[in-house]
N, C-alpha and C. Protein backbone atom coordinates (compact mmCIF):
# COMPACT_ATOMS: atom_id res chain seq x y z
N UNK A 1 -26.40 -14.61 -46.59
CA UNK A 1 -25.57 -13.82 -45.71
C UNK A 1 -26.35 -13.40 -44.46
N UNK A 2 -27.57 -12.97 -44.68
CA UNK A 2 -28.42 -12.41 -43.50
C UNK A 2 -28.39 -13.65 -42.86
N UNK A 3 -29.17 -15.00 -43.31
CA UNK A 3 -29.09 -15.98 -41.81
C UNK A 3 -27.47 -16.34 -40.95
N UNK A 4 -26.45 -16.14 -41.68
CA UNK A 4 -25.28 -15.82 -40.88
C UNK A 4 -25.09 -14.29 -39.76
N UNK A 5 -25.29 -13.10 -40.17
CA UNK A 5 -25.29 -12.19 -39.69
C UNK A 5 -26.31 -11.85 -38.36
N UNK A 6 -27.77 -12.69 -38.62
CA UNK A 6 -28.35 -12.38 -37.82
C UNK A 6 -28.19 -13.11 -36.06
N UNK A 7 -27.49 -14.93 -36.66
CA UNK A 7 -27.21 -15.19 -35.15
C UNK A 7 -26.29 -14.91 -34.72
N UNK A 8 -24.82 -14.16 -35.15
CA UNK A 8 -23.88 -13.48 -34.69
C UNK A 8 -24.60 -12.15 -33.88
N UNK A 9 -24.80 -11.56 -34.32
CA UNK A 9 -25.96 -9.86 -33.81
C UNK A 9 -26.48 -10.84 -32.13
N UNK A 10 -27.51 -11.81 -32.36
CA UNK A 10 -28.02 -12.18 -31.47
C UNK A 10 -26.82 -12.87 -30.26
N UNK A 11 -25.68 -13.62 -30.81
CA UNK A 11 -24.70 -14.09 -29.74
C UNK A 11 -24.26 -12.69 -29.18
N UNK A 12 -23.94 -11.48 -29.67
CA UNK A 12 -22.86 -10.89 -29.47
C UNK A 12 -23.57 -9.73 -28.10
N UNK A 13 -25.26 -9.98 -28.41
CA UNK A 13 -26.04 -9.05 -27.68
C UNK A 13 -25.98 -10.13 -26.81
N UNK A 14 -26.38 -11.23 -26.64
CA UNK A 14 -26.58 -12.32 -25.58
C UNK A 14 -25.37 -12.55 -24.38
N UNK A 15 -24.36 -12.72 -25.39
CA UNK A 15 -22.47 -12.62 -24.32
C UNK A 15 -22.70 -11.27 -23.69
N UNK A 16 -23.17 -10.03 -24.52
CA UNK A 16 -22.71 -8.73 -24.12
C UNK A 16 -23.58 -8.53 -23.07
N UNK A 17 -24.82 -8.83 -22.56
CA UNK A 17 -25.69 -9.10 -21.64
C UNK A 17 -25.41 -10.05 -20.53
N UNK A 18 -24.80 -11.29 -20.76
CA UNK A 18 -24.42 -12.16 -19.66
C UNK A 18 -22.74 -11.80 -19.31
N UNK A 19 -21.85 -11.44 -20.22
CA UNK A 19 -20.62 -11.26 -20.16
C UNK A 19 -20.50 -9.72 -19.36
N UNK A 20 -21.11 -8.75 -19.85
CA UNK A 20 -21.12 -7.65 -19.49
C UNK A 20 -21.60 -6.71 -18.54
N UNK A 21 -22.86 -7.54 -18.45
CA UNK A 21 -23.78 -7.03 -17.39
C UNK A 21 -23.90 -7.54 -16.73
N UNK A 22 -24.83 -8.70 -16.49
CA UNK A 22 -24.74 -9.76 -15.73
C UNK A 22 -23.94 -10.17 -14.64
N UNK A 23 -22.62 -10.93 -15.34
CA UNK A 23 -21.96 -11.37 -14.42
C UNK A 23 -21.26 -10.31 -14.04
N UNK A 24 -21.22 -8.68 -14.18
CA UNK A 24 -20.15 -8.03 -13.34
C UNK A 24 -21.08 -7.85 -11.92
N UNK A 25 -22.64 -7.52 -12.09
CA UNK A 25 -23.41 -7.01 -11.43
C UNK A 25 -23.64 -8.01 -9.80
N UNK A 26 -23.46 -9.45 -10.65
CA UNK A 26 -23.07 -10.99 -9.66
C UNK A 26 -22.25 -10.32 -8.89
N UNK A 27 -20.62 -10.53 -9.53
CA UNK A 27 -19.41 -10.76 -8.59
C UNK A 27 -19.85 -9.32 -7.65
N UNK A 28 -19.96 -8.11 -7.84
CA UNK A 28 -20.15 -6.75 -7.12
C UNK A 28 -21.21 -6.91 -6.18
N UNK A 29 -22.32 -8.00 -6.29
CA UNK A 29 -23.08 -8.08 -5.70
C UNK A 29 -22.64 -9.46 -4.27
N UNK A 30 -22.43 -9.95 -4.97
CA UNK A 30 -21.26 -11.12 -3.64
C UNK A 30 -20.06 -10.51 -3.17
N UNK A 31 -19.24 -9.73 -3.58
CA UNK A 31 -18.61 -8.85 -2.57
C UNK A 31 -19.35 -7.85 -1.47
N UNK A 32 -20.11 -7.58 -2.01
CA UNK A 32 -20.64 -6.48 -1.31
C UNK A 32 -21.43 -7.11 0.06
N UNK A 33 -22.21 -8.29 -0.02
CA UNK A 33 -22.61 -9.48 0.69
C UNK A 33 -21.46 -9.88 1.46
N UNK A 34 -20.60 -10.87 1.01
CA UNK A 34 -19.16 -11.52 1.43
C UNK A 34 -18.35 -10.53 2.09
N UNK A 35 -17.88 -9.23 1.59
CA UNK A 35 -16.83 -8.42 1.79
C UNK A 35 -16.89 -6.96 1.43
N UNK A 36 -18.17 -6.48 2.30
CA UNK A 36 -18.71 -4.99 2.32
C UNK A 36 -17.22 -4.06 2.57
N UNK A 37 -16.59 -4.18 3.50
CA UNK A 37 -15.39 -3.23 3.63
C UNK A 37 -14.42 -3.26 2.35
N UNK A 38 -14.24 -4.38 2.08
CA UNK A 38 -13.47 -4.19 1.08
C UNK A 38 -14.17 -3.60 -0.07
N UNK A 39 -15.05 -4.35 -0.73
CA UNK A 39 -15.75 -3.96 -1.67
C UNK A 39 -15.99 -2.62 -2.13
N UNK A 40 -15.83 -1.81 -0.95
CA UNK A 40 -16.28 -0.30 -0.78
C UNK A 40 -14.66 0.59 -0.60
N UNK A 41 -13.83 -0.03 -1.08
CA UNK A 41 -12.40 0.28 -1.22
C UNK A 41 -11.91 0.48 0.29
N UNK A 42 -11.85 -0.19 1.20
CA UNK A 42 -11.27 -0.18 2.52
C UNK A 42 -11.11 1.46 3.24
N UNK A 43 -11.73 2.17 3.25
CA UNK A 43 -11.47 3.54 3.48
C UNK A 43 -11.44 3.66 4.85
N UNK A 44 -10.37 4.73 4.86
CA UNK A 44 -9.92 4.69 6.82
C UNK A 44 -10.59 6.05 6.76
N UNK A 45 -11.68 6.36 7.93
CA UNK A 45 -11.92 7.60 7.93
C UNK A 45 -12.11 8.39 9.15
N UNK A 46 -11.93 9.49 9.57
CA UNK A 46 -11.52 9.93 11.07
C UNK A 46 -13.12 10.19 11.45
N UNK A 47 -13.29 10.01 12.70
CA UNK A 47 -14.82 10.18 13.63
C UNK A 47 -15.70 11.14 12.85
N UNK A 48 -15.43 11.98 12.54
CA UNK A 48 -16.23 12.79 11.72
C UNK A 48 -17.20 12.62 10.16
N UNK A 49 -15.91 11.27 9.61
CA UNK A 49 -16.45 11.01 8.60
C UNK A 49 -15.63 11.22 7.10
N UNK A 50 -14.89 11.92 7.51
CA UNK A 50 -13.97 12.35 6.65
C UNK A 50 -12.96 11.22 6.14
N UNK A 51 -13.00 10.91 4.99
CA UNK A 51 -12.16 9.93 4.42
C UNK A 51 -10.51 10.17 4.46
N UNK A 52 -9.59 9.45 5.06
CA UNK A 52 -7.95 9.60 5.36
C UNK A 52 -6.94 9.02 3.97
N UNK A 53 -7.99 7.89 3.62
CA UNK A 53 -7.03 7.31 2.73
C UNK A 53 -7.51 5.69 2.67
N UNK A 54 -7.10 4.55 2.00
CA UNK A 54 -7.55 3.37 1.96
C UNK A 54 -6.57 2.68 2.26
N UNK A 55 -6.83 1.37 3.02
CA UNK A 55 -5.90 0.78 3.38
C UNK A 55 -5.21 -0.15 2.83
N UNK A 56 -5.75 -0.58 1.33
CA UNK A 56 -5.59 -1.27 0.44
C UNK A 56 -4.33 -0.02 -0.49
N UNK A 57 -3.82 0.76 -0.31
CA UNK A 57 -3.64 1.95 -1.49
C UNK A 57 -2.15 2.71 -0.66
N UNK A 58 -1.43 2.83 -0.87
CA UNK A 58 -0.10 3.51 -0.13
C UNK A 58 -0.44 5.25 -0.83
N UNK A 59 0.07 5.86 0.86
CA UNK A 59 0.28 7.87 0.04
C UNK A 59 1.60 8.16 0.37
N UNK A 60 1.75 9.23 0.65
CA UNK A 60 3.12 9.42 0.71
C UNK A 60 3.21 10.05 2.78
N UNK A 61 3.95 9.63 3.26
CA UNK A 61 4.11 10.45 4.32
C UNK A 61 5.89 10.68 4.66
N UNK A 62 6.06 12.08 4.68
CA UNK A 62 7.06 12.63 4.70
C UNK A 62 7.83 12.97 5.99
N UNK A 63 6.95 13.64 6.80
CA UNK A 63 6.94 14.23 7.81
C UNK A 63 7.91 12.95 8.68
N UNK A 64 9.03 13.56 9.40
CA UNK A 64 9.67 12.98 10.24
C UNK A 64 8.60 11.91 11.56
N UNK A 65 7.73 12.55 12.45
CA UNK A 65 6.79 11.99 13.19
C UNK A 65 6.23 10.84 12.55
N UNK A 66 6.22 10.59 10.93
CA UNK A 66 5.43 9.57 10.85
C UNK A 66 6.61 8.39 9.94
N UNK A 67 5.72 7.17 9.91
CA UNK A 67 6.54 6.32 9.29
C UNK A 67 6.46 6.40 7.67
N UNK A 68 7.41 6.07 7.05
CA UNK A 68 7.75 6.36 5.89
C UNK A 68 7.41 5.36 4.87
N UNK A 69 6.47 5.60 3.64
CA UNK A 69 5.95 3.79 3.20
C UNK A 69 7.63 3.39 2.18
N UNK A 70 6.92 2.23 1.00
CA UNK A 70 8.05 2.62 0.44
C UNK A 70 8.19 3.41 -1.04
N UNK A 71 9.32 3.79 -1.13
CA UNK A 71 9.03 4.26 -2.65
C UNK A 71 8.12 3.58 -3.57
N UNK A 72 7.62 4.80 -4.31
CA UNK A 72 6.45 4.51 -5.61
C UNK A 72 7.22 4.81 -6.69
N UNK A 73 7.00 3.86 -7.93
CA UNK A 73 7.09 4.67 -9.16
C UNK A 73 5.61 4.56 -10.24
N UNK A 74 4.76 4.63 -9.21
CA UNK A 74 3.34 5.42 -10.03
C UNK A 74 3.16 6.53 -10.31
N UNK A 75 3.57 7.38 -10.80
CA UNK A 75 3.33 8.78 -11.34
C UNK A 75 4.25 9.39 -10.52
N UNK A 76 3.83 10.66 -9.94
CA UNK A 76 4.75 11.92 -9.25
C UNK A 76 4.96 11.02 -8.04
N UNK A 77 4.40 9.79 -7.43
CA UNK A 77 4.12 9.40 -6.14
C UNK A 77 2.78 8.69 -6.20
N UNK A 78 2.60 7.61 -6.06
CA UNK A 78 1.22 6.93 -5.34
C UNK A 78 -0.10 7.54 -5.87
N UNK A 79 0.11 7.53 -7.43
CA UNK A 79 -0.64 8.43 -8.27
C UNK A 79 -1.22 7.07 -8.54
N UNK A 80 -2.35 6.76 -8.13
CA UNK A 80 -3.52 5.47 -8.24
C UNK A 80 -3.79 5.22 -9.99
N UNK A 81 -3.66 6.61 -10.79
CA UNK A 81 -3.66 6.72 -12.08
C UNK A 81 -2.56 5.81 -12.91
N UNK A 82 -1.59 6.32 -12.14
CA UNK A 82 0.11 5.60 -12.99
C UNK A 82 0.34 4.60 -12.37
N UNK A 83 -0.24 3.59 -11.80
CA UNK A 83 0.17 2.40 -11.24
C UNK A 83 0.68 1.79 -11.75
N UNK A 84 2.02 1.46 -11.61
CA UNK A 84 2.59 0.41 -12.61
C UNK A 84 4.24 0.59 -11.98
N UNK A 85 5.15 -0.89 -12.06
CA UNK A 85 6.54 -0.99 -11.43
C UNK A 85 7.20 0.06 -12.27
N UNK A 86 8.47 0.19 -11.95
CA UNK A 86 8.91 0.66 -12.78
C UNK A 86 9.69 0.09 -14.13
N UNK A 87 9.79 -1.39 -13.79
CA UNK A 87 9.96 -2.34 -14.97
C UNK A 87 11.82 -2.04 -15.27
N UNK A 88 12.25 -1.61 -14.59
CA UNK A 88 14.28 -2.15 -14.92
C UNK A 88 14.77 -2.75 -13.73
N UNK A 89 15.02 -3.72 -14.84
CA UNK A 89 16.25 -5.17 -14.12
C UNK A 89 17.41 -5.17 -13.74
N UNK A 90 17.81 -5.72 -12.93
CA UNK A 90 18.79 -5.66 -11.73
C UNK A 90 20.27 -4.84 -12.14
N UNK A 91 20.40 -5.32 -13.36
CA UNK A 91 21.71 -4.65 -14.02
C UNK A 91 21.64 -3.12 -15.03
N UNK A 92 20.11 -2.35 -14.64
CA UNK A 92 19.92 -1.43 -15.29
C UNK A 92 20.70 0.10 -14.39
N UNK A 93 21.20 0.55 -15.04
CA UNK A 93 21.88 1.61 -14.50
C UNK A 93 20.87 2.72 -13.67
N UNK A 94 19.84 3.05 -14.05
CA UNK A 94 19.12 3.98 -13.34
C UNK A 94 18.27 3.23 -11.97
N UNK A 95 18.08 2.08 -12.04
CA UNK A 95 18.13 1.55 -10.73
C UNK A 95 19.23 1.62 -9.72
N UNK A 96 19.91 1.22 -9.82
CA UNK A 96 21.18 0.92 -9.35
C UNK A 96 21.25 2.36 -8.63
N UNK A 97 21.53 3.21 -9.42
CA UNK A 97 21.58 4.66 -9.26
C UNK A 97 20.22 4.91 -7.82
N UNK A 98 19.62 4.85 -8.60
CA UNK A 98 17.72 5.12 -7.54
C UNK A 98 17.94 4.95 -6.09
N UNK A 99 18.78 3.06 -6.33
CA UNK A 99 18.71 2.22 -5.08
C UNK A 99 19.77 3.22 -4.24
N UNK A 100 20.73 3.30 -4.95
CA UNK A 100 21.79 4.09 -4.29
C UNK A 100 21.62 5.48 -3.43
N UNK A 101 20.66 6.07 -3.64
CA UNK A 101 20.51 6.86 -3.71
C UNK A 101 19.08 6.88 -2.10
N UNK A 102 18.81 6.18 -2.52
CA UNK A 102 17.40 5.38 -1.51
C UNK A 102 18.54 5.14 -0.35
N UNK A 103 19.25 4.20 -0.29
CA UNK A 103 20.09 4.05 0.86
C UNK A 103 20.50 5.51 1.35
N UNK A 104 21.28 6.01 0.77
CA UNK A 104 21.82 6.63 1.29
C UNK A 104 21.03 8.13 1.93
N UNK A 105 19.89 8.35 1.40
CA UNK A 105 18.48 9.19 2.06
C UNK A 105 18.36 8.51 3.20
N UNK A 106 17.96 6.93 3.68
CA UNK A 106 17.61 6.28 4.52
C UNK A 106 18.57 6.75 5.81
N UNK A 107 19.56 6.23 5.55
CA UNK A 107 20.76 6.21 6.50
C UNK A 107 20.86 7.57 7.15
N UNK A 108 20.64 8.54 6.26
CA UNK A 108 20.52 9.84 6.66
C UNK A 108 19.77 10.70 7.36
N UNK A 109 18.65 9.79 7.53
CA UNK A 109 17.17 10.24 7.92
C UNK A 109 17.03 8.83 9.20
N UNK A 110 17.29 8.01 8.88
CA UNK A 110 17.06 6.75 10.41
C UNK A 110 18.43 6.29 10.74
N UNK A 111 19.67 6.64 10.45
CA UNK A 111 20.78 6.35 10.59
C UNK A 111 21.18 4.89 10.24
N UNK A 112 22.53 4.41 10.47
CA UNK A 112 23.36 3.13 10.12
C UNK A 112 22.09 2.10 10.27
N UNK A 113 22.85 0.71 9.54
CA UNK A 113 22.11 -0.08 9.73
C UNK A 113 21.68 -1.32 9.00
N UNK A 114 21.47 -2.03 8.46
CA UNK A 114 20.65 -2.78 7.83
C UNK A 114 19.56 -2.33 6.88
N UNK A 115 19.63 -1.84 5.55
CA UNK A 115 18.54 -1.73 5.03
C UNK A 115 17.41 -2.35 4.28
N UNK A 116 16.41 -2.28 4.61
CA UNK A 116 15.47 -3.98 4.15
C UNK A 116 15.86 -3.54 2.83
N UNK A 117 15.25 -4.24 1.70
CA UNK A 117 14.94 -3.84 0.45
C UNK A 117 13.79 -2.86 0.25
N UNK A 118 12.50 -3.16 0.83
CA UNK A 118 11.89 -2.32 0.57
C UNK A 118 11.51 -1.24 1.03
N UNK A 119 13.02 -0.83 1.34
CA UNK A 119 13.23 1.18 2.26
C UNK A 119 13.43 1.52 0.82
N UNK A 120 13.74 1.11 -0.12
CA UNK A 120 14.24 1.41 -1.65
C UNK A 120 14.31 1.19 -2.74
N UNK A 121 13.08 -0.15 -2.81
CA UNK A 121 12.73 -0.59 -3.95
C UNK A 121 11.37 -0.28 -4.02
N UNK A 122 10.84 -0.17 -5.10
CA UNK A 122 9.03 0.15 -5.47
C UNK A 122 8.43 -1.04 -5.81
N UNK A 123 7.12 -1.66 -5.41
CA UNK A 123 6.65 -2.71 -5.27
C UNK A 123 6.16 -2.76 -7.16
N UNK A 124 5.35 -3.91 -7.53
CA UNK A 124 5.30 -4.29 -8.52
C UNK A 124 3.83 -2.97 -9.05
N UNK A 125 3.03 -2.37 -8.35
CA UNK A 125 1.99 -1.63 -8.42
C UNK A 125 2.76 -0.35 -8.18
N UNK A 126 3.38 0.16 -7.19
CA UNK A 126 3.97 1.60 -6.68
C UNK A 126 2.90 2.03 -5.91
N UNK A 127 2.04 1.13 -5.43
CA UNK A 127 0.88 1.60 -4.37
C UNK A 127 1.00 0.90 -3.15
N UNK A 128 1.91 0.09 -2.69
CA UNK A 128 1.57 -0.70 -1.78
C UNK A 128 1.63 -0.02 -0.63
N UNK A 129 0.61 -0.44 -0.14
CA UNK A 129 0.47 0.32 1.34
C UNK A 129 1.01 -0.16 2.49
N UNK A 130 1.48 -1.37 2.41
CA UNK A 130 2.64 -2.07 3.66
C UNK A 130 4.04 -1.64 3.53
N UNK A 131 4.88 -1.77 4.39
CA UNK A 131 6.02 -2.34 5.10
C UNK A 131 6.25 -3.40 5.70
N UNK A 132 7.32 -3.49 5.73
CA UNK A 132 7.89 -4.90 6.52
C UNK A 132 8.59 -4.50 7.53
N UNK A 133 8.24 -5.55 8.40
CA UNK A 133 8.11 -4.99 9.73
C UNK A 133 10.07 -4.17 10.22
N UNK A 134 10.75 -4.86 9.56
CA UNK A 134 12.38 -3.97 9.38
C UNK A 134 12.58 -3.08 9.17
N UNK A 135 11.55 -2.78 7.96
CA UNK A 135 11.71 -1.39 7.55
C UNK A 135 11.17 -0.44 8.57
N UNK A 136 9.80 -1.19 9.11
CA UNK A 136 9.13 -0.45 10.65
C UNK A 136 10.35 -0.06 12.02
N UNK A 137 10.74 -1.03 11.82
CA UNK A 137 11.70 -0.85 13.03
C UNK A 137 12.94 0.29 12.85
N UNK A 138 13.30 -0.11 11.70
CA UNK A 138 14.44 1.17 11.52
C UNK A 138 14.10 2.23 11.67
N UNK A 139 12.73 2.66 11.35
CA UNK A 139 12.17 4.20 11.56
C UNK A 139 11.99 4.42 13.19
N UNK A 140 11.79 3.92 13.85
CA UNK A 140 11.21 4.06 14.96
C UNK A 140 11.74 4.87 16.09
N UNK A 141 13.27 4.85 15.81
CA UNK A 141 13.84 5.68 16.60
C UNK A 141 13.64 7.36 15.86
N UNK A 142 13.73 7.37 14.58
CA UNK A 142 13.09 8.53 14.18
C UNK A 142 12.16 9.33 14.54
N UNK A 143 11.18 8.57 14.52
CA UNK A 143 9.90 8.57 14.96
C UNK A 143 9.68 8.91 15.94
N UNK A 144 10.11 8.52 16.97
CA UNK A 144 10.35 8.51 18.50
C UNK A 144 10.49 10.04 18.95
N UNK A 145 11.48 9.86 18.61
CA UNK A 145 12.65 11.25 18.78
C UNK A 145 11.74 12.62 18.37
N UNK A 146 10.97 12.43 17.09
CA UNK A 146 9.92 13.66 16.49
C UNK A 146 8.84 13.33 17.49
N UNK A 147 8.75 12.53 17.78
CA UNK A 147 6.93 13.15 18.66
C UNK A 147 7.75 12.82 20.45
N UNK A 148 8.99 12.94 20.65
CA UNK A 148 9.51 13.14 22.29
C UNK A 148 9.08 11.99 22.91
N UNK A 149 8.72 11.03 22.75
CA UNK A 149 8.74 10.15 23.53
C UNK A 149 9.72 8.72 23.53
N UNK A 150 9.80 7.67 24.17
CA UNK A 150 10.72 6.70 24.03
C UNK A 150 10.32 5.43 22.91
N UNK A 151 11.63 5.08 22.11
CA UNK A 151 11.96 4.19 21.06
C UNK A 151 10.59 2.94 21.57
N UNK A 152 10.70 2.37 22.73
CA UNK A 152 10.31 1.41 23.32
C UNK A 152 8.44 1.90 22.85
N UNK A 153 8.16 2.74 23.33
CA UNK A 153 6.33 3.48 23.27
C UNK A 153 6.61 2.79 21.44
N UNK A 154 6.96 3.10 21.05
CA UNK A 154 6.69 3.37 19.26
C UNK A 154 6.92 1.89 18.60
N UNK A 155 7.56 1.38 19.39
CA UNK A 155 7.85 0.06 18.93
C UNK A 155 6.83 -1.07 18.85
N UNK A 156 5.98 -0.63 20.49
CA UNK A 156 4.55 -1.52 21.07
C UNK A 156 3.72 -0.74 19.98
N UNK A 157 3.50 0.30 19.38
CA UNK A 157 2.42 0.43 18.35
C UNK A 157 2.78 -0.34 16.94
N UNK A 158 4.13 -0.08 16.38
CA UNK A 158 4.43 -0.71 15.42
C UNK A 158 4.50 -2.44 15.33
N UNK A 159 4.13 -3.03 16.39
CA UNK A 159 4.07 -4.34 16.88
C UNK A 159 2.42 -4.37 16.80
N UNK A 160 1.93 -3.56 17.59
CA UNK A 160 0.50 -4.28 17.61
C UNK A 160 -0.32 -3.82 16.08
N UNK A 161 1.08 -3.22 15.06
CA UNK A 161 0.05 -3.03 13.79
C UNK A 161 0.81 -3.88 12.67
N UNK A 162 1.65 -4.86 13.03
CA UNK A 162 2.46 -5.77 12.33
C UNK A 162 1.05 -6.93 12.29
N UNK A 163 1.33 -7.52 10.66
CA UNK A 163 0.23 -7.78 10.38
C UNK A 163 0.75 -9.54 9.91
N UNK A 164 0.55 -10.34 10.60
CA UNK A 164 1.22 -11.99 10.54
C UNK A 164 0.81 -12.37 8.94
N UNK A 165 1.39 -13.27 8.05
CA UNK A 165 0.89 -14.05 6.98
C UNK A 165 -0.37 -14.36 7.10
N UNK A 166 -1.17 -14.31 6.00
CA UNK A 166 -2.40 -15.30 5.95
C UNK A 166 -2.57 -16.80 6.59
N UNK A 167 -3.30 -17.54 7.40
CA UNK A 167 -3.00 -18.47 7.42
C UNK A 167 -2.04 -18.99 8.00
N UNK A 168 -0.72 -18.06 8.14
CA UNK A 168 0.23 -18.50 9.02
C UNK A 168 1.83 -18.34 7.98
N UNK A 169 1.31 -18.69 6.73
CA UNK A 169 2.21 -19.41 5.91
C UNK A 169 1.69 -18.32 4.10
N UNK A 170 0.63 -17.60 4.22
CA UNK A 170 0.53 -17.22 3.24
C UNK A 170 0.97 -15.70 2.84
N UNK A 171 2.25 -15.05 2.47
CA UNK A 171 2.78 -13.80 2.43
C UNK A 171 3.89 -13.33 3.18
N UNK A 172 4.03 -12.22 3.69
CA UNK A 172 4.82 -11.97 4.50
C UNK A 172 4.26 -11.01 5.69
N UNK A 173 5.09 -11.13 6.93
CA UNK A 173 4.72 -10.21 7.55
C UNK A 173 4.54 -8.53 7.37
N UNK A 174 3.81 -8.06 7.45
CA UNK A 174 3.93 -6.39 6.97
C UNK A 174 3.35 -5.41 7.79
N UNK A 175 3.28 -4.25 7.92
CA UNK A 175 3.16 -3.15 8.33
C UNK A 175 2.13 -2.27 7.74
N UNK A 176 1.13 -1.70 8.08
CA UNK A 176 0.22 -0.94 6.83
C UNK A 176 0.73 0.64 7.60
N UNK A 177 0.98 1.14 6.66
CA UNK A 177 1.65 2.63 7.03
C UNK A 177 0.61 3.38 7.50
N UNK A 178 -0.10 3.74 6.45
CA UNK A 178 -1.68 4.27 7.30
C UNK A 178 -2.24 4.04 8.45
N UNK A 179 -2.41 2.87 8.52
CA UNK A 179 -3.21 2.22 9.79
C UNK A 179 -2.44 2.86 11.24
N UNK A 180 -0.79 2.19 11.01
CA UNK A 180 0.35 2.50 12.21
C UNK A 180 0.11 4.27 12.41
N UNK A 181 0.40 4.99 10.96
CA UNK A 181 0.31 6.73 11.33
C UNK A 181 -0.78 7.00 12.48
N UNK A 182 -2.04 6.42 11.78
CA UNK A 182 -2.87 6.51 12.66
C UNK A 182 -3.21 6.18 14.08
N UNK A 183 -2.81 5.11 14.20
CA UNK A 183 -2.55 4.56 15.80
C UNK A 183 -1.31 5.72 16.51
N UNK A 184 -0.31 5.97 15.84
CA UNK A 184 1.22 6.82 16.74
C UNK A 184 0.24 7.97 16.64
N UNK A 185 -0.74 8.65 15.72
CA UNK A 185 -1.44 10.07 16.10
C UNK A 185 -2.26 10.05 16.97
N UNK A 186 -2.85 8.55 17.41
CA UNK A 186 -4.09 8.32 17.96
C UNK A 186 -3.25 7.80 19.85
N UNK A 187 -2.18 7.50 19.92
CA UNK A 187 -1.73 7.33 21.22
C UNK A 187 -0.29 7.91 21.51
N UNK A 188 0.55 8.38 20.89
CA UNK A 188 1.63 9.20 20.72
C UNK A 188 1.40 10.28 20.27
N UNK A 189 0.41 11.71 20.64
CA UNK A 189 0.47 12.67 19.60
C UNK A 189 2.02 13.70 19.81
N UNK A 190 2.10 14.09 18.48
CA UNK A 190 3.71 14.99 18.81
C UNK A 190 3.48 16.18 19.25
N UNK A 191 4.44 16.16 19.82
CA UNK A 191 4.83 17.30 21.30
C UNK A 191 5.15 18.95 20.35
């Protein structure tokens, strides 16, 4: 029994050393080489130093002046802890309800219109930190209107923070909510 037991002991320390240690210490160490910003969780932080938020990670912004991400169902809100969809399918009643309910907040808050999907659906994480660029646009007159200046000003920021596919062809176009808040605080401040 012992010459069985003892090269198991020895594989399990050997994997647990190359499996465990090893190769995590690799990949963390080639990101950090390859892809220092990311690696270091993309953190947006104001001149001072002070960390805002990550750009990889959606928060919540409420406030009329700013743009609105989309609904989370990670915890209370964009709780990095509860990440996870909310998992009911198209014919589930409390969606339906949610969605309903999402529109009709929208409409109320950016008026008539076209509503993308994701003014009111929660992404597969409940963290995503983009928009699409529709959903950008519908806010804008909102937006506008709270910090006094014209639809047109808010539109050229939400344009120059619209973010093309990978490659051309890989994803969709999107919006990073953070990034845009920051640019409309950083050249639109409200009146």
């Amino acid at each position: 029994m012992l010459s069985q037991i003892r090269p198991a002991l020895v594989m399990t320390a050997l994997f647990t050393l190359l499996l465990g240690v090893a190769y995590p210490l690799a990949v963390t160490g080639v990101a950090q080489l390859a892809f220092p910003w990311q690696a270091d969780g993309s953190l947006i932080q104001d001149r001072d130093g002070t960390v805002r938020g990550s750009a990889l990670v959606g928060q919540p912004f409420a406030e009329a002046r700013y743009l609105h991400p989309r609904p989370s169902a990670a915890g209370d809100g964009y709780d990095a802890s509860a990440s996870s969809g909310s998992n009911l399918g198209p014919m589930n009643e409390d969606l339906k309800t949610r969605v309903a309910e999402g529109v009709a907040a929208v409409r109320a808050e950016d008026g008539p219109g076209v509503i993308p999907a994701d003014a009111v659906t929660t992404s597969a994480s409940g963290l995503d930190p983009d928009i699409s660029p529709a959903y950008a646009r519908l806010q804008a007159a909102r937006v506008a209107q709270a910090r006094g200046v014209a639809v047109e000003q808010v539109q050229r920021i939400l344009d120059r923070n619209t973010e093309e596919p990978l490659l051309g062809f890989i994803g969709q176009p999107r919006v990073n909510v953070l990034m845009a808040n920051r640019d409309l605080d950083a050249h639109l401040p409200a009146r």
